[in-house]
Every structure is written in C-alpha cells, then in structure tokens.
PDB file of N, CA and C in Angstrom:
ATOM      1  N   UNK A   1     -49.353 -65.905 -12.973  1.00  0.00           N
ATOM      2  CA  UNK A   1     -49.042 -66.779 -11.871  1.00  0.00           C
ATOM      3  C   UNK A   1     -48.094 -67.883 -12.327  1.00  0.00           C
ATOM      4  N   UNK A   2     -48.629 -68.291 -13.567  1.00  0.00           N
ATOM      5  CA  UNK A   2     -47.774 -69.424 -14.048  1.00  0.00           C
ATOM      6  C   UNK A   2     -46.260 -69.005 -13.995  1.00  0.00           C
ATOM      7  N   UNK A   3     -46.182 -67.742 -14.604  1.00  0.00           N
ATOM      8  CA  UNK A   3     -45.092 -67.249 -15.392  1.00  0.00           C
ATOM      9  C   UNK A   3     -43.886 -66.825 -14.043  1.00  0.00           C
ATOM     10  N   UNK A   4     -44.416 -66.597 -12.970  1.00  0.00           N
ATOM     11  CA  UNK A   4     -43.696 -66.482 -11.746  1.00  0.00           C
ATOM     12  C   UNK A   4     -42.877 -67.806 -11.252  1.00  0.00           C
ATOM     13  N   UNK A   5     -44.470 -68.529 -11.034  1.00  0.00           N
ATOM     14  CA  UNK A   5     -43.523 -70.213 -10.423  1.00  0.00           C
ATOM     15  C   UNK A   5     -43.018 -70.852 -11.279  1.00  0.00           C
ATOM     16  N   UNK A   6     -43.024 -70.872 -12.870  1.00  0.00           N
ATOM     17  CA  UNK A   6     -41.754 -70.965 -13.465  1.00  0.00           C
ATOM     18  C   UNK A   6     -40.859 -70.223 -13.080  1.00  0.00           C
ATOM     19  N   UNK A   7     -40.574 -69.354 -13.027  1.00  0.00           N
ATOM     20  CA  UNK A   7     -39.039 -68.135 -12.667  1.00  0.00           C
ATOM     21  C   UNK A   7     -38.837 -68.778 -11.365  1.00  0.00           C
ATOM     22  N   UNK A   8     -39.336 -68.496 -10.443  1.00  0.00           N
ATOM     23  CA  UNK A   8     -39.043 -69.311  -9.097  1.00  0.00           C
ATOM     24  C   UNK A   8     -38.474 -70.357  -8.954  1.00  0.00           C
ATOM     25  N   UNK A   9     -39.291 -71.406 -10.039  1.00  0.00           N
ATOM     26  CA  UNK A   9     -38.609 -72.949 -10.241  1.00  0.00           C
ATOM     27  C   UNK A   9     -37.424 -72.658 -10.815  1.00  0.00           C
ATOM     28  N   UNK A  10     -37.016 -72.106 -11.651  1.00  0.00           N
ATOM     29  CA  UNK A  10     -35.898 -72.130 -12.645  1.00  0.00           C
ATOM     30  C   UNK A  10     -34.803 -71.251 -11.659  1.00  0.00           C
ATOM     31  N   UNK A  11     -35.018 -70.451 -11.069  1.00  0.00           N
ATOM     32  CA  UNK A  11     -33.631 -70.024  -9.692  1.00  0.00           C
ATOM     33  C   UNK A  11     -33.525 -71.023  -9.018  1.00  0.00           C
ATOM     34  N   UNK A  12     -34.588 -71.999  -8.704  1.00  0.00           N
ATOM     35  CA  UNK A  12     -34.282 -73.092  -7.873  1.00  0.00           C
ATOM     36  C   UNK A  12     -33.589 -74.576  -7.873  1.00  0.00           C
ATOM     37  N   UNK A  13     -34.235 -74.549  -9.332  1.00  0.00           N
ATOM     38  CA  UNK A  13     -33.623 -75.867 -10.152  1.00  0.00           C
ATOM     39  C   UNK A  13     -34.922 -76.922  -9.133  1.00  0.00           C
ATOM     40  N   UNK A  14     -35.707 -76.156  -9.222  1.00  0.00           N
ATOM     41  CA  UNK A  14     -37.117 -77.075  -8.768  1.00  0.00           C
ATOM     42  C   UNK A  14     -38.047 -77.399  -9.999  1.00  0.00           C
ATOM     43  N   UNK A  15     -38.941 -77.894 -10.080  1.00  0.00           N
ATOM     44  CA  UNK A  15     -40.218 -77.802 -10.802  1.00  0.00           C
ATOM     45  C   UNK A  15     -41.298 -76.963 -10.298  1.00  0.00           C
ATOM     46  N   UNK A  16     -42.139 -76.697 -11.156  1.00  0.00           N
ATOM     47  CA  UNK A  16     -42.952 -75.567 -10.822  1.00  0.00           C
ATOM     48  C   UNK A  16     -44.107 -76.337  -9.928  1.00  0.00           C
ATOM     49  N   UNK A  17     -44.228 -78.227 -10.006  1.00  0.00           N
ATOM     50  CA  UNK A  17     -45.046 -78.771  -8.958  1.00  0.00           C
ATOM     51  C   UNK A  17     -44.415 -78.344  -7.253  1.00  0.00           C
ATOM     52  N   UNK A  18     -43.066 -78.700  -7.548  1.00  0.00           N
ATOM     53  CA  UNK A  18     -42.192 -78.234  -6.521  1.00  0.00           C
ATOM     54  C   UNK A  18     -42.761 -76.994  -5.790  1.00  0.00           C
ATOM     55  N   UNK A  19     -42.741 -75.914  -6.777  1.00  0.00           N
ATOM     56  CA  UNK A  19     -42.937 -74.832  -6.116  1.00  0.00           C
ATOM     57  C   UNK A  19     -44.039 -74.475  -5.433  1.00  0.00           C
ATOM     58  N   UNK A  20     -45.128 -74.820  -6.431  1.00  0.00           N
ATOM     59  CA  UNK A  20     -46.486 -74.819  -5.668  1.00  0.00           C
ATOM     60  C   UNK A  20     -47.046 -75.786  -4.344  1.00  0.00           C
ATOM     61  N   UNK A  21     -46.359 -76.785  -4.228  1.00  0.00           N
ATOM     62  CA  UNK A  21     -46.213 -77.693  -3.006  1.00  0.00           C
ATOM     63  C   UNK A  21     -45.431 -77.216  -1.995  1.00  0.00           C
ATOM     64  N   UNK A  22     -44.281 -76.389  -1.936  1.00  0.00           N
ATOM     65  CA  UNK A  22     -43.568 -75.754  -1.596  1.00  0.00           C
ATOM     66  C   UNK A  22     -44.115 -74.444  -0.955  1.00  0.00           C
ATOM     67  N   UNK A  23     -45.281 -73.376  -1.996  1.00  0.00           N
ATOM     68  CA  UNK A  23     -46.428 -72.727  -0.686  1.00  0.00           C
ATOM     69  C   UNK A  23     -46.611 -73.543  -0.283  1.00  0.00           C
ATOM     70  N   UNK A  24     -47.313 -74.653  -0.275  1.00  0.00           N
ATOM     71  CA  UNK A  24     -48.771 -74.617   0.628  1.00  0.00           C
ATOM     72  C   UNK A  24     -47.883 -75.322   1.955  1.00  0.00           C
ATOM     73  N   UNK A  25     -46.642 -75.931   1.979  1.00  0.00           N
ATOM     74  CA  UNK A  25     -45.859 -75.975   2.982  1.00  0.00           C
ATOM     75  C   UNK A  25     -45.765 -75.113   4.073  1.00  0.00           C
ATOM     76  N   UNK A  26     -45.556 -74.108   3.113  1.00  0.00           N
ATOM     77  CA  UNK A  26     -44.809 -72.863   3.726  1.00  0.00           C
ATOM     78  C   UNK A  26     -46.123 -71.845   4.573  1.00  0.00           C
ATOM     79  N   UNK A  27     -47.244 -72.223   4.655  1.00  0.00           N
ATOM     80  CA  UNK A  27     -48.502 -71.953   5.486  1.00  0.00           C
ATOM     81  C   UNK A  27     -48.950 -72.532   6.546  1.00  0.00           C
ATOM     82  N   UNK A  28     -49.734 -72.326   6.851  1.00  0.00           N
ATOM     83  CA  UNK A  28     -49.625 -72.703   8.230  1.00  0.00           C
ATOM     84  C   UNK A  28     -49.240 -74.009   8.841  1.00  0.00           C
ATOM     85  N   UNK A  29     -49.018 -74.174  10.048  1.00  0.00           N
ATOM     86  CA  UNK A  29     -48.385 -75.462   9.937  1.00  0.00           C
ATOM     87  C   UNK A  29     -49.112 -77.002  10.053  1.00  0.00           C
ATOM     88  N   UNK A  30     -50.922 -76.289   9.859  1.00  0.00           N
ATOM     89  CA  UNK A  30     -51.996 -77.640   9.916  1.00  0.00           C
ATOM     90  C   UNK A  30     -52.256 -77.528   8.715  1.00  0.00           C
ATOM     91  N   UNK A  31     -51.873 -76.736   7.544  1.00  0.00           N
ATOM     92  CA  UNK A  31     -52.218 -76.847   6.304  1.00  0.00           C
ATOM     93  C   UNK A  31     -51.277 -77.835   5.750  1.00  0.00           C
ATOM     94  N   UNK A  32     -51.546 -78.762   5.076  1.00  0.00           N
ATOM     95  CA  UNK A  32     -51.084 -80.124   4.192  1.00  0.00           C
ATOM     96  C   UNK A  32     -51.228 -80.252   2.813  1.00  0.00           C
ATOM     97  N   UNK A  33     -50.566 -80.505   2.162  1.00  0.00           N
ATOM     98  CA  UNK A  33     -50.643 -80.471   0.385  1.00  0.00           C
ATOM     99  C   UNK A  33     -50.825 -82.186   0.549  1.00  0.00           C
ATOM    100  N   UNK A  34     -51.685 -82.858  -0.048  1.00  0.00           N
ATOM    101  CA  UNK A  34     -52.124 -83.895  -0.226  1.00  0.00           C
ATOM    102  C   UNK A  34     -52.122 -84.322  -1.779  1.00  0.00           C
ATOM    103  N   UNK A  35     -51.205 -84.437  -2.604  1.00  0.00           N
ATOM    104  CA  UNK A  35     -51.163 -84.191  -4.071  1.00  0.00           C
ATOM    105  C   UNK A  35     -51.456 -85.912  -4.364  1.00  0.00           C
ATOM    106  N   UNK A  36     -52.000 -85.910  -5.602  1.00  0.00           N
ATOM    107  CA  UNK A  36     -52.163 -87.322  -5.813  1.00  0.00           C
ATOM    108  C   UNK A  36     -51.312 -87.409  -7.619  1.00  0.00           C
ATOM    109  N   UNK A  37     -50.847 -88.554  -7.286  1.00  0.00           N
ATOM    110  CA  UNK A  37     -50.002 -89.102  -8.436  1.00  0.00           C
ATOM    111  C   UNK A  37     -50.077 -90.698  -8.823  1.00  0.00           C
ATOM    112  N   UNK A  38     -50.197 -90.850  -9.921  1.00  0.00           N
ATOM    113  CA  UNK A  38     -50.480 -92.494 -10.415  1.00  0.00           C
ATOM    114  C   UNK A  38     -48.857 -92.934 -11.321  1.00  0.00           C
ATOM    115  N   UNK A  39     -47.853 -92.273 -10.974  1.00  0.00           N
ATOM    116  CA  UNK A  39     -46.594 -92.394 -11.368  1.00  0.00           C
ATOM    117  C   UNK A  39     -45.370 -91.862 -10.563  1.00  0.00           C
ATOM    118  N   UNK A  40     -44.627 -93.213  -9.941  1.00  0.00           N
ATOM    119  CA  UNK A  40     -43.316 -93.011  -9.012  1.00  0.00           C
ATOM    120  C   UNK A  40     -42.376 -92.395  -8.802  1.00  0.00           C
ATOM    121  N   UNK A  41     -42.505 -91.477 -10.911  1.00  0.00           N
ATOM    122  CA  UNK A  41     -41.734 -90.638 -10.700  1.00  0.00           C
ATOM    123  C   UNK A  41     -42.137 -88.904 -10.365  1.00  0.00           C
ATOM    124  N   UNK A  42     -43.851 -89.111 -10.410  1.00  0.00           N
ATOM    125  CA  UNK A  42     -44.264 -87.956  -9.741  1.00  0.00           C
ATOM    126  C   UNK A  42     -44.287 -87.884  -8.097  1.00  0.00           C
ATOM    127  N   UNK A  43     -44.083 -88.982  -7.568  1.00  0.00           N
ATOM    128  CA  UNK A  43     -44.641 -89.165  -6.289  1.00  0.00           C
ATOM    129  C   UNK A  43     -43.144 -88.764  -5.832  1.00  0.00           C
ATOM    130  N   UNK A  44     -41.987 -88.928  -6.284  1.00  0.00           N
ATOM    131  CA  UNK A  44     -40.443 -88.435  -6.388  1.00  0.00           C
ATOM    132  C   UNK A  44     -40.750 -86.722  -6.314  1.00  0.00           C
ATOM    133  N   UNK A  45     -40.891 -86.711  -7.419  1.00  0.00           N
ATOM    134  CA  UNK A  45     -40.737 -84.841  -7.440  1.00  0.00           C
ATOM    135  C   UNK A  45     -41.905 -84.537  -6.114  1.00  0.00           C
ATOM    136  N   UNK A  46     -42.758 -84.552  -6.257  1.00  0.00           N
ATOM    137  CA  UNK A  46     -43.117 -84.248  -4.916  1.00  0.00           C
ATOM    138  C   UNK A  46     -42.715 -84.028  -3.359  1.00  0.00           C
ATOM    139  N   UNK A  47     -42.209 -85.347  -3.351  1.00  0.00           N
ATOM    140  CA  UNK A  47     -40.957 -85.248  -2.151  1.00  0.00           C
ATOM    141  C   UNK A  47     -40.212 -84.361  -2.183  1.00  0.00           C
ATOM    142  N   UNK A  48     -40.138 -84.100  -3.409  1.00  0.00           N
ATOM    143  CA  UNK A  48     -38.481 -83.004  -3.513  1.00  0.00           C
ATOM    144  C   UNK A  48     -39.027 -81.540  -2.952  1.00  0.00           C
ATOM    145  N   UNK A  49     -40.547 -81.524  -2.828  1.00  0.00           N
ATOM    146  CA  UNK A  49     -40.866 -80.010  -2.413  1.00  0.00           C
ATOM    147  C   UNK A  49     -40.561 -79.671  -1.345  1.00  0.00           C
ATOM    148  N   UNK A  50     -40.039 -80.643  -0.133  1.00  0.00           N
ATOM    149  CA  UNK A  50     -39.851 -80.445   1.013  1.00  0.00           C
ATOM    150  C   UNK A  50     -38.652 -80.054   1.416  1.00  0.00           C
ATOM    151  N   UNK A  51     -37.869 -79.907   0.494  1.00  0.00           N
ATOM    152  CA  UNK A  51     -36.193 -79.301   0.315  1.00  0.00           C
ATOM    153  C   UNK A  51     -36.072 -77.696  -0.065  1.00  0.00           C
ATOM    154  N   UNK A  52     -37.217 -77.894  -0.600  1.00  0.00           N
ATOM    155  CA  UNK A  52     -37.624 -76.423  -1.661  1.00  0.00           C
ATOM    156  C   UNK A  52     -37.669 -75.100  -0.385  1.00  0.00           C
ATOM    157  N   UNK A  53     -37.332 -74.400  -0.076  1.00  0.00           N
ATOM    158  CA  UNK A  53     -37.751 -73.250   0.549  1.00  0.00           C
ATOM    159  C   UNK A  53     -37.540 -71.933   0.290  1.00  0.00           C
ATOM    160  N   UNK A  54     -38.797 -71.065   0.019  1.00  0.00           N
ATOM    161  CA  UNK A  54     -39.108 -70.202  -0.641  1.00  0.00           C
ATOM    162  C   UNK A  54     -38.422 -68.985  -0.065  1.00  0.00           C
ATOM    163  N   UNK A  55     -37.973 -67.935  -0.109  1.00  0.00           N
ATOM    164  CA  UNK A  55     -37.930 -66.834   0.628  1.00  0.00           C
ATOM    165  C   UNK A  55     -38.953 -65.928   0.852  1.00  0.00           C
ATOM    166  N   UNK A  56     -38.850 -65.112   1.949  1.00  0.00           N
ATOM    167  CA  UNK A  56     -40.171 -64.387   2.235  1.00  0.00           C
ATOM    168  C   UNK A  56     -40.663 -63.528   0.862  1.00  0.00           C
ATOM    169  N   UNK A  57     -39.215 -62.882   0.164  1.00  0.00           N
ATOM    170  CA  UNK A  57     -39.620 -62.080  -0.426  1.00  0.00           C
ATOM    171  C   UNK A  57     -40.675 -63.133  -1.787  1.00  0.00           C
ATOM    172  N   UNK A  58     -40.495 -64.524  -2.177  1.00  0.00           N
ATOM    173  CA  UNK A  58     -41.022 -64.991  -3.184  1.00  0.00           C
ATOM    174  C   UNK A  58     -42.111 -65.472  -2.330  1.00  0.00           C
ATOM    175  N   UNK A  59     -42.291 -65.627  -1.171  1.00  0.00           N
ATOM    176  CA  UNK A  59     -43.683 -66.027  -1.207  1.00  0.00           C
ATOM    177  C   UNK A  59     -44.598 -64.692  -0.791  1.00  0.00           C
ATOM    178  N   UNK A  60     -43.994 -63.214  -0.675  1.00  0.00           N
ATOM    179  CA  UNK A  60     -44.557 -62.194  -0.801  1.00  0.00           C
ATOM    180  C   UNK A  60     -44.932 -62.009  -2.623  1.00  0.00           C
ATOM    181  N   UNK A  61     -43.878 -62.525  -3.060  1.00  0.00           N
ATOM    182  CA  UNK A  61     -44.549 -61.968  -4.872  1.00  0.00           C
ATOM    183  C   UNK A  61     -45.651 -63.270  -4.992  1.00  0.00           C
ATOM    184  N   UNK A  62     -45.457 -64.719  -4.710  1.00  0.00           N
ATOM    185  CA  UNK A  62     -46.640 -65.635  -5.317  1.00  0.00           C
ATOM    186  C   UNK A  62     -48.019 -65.174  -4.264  1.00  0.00           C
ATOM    187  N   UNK A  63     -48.271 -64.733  -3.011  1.00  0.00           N
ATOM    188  CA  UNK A  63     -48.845 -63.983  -2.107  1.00  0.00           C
ATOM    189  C   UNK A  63     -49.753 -62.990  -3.298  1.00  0.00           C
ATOM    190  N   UNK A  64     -48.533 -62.114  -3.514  1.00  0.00           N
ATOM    191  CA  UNK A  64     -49.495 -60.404  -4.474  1.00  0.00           C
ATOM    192  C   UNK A  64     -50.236 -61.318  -5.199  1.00  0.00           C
ATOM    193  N   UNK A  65     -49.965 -61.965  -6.199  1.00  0.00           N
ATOM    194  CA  UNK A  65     -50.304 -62.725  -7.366  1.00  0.00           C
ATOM    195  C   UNK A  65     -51.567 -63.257  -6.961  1.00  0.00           C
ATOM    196  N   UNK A  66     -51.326 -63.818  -6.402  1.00  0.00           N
ATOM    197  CA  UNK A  66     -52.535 -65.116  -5.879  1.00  0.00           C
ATOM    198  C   UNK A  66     -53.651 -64.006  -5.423  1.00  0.00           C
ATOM    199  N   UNK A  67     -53.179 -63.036  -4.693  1.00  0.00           N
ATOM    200  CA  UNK A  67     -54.517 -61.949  -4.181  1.00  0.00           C
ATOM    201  C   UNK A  67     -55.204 -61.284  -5.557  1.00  0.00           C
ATOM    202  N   UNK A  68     -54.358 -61.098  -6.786  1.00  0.00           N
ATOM    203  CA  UNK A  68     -55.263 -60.688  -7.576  1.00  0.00           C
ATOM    204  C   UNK A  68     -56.512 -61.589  -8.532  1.00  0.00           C
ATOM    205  N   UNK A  69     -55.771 -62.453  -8.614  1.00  0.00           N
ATOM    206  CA  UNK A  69     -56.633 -63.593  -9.144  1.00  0.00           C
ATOM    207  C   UNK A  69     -58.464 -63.474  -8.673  1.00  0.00           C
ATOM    208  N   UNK A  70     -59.284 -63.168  -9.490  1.00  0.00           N
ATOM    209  CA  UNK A  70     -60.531 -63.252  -9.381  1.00  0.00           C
ATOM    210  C   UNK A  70     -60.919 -64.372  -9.132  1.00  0.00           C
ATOM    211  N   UNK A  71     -61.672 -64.779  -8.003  1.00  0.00           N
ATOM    212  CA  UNK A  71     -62.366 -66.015  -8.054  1.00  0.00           C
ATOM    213  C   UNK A  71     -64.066 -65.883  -7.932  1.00  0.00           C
ATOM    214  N   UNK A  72     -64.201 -66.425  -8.995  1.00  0.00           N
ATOM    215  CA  UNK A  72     -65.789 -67.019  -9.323  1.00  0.00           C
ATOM    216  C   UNK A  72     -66.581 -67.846  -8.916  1.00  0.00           C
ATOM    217  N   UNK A  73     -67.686 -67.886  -8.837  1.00  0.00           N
ATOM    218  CA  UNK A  73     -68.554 -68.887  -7.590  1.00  0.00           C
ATOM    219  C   UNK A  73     -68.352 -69.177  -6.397  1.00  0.00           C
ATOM    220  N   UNK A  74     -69.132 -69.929  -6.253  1.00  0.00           N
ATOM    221  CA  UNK A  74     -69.018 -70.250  -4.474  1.00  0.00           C
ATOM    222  C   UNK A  74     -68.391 -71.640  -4.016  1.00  0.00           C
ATOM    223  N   UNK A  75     -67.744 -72.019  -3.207  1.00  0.00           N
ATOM    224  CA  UNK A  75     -67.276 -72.669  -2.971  1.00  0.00           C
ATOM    225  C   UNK A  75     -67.920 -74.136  -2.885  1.00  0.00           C
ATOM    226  N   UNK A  76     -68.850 -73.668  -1.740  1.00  0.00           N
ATOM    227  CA  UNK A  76     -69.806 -74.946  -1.623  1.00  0.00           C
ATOM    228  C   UNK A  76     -71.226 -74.422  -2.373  1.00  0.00           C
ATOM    229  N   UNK A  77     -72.378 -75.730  -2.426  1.00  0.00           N
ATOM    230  CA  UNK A  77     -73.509 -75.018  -3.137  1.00  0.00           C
ATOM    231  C   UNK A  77     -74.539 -74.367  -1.870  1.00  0.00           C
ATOM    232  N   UNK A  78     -74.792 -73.090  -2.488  1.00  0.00           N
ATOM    233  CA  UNK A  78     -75.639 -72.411  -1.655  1.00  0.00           C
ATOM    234  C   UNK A  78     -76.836 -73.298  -0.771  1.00  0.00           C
ATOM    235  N   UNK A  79     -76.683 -72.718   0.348  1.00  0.00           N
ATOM    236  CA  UNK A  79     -77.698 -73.091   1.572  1.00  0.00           C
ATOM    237  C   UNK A  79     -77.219 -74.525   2.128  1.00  0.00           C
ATOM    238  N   UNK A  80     -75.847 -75.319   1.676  1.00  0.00           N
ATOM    239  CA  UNK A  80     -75.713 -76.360   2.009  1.00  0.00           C
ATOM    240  C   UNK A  80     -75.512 -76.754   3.140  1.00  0.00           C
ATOM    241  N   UNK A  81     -75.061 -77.655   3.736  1.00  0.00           N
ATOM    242  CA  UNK A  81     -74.394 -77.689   5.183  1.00  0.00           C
ATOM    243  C   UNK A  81     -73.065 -77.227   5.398  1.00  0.00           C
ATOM    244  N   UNK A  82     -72.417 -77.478   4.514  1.00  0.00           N
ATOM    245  CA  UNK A  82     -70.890 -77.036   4.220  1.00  0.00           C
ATOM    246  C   UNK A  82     -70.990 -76.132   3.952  1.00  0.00           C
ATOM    247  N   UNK A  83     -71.825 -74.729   3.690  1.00  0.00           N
ATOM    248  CA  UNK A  83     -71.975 -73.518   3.329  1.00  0.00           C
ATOM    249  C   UNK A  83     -72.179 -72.849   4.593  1.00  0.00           C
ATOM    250  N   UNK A  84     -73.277 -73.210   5.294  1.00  0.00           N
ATOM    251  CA  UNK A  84     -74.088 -72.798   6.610  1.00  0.00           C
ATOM    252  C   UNK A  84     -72.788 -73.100   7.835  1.00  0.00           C
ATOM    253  N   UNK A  85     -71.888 -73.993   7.044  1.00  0.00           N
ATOM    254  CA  UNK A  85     -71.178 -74.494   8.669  1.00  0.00           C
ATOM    255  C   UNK A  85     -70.115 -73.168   8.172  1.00  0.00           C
ATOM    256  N   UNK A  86     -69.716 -72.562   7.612  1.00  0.00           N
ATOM    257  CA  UNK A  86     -68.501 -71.319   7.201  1.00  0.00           C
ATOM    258  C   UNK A  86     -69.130 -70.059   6.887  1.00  0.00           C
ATOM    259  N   UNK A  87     -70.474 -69.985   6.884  1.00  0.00           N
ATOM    260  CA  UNK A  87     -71.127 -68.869   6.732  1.00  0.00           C
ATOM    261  C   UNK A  87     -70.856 -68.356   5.472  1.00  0.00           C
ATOM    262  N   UNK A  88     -70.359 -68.980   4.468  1.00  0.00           N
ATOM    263  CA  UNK A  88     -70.685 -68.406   3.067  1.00  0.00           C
ATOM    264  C   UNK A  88     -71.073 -69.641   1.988  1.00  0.00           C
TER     265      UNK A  88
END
C-alpha cells in the first residue's frame, strides 16, 4: 500500500499525506478527512490535497489494495452501544 501512494505521489509531485487525503476526498461527498497537525507546515501540505486529483484508474489500484488488506478485530468493543447501533 505504502509502496503505491508513494508511486502515485511521485507522478504527482504530491506527498504521500497528499495522496491519502486526496482518497478520502475523493469518496463520498459527506466523508471528510479531519487530519490533525501541531506544525504550519503540515497543516500547508494538507491543504495541498485538495489540488491533488486522483484518476479513476489510481483510485481503482489504491481501491484493489486497500480490499486486500486483512483487518483484525472489531471495531467497537463487543455488545457496546456503538456496536449494537451498526450491528457489528
């Protein structure tokens, strides 16, 4: 995964924060990247993700990628309210 949104960044002359701010843009349009930074010049590159736009075909390859990725545990802790309210 890494090794992609580097390549991505580097055709783009983005950063690879870029890029990954750059999905979650590129989804639906109530989904929001909320990134937190304690330095002006991160809170800069960030901005810059909004220039960034991916093509279908790269957010079809970070897409494959991301679907193989195993994920482990559960999100919320079992039987919680936040569990019971999403049904898992």
């Amino acid at each position: 995964m890494v090794e992609l949104i580097k390549k991505i960044a580097t055709g783009k002359d983005a950063t690879p924060a870029q890029i990954a701010l750059a999905w979650v843009l590129a989804q639906k349009s109530w989904i929001v990247p909320i990134p937190g930074t304690r330095k002006i010049e991160r809170l800069e590159e960030n901005l810059g993700a909004v220039d960034v736009k991916l093509t279908p075909e790269e957010l079809s390859d970070l897409n494959d990628v991301l679907s193989k990725i195993e994920i482990s545990g559960e999100r919320y802790p079992v039987d919680s309210e936040y569990a019971n309210r999403t049904g898992k």
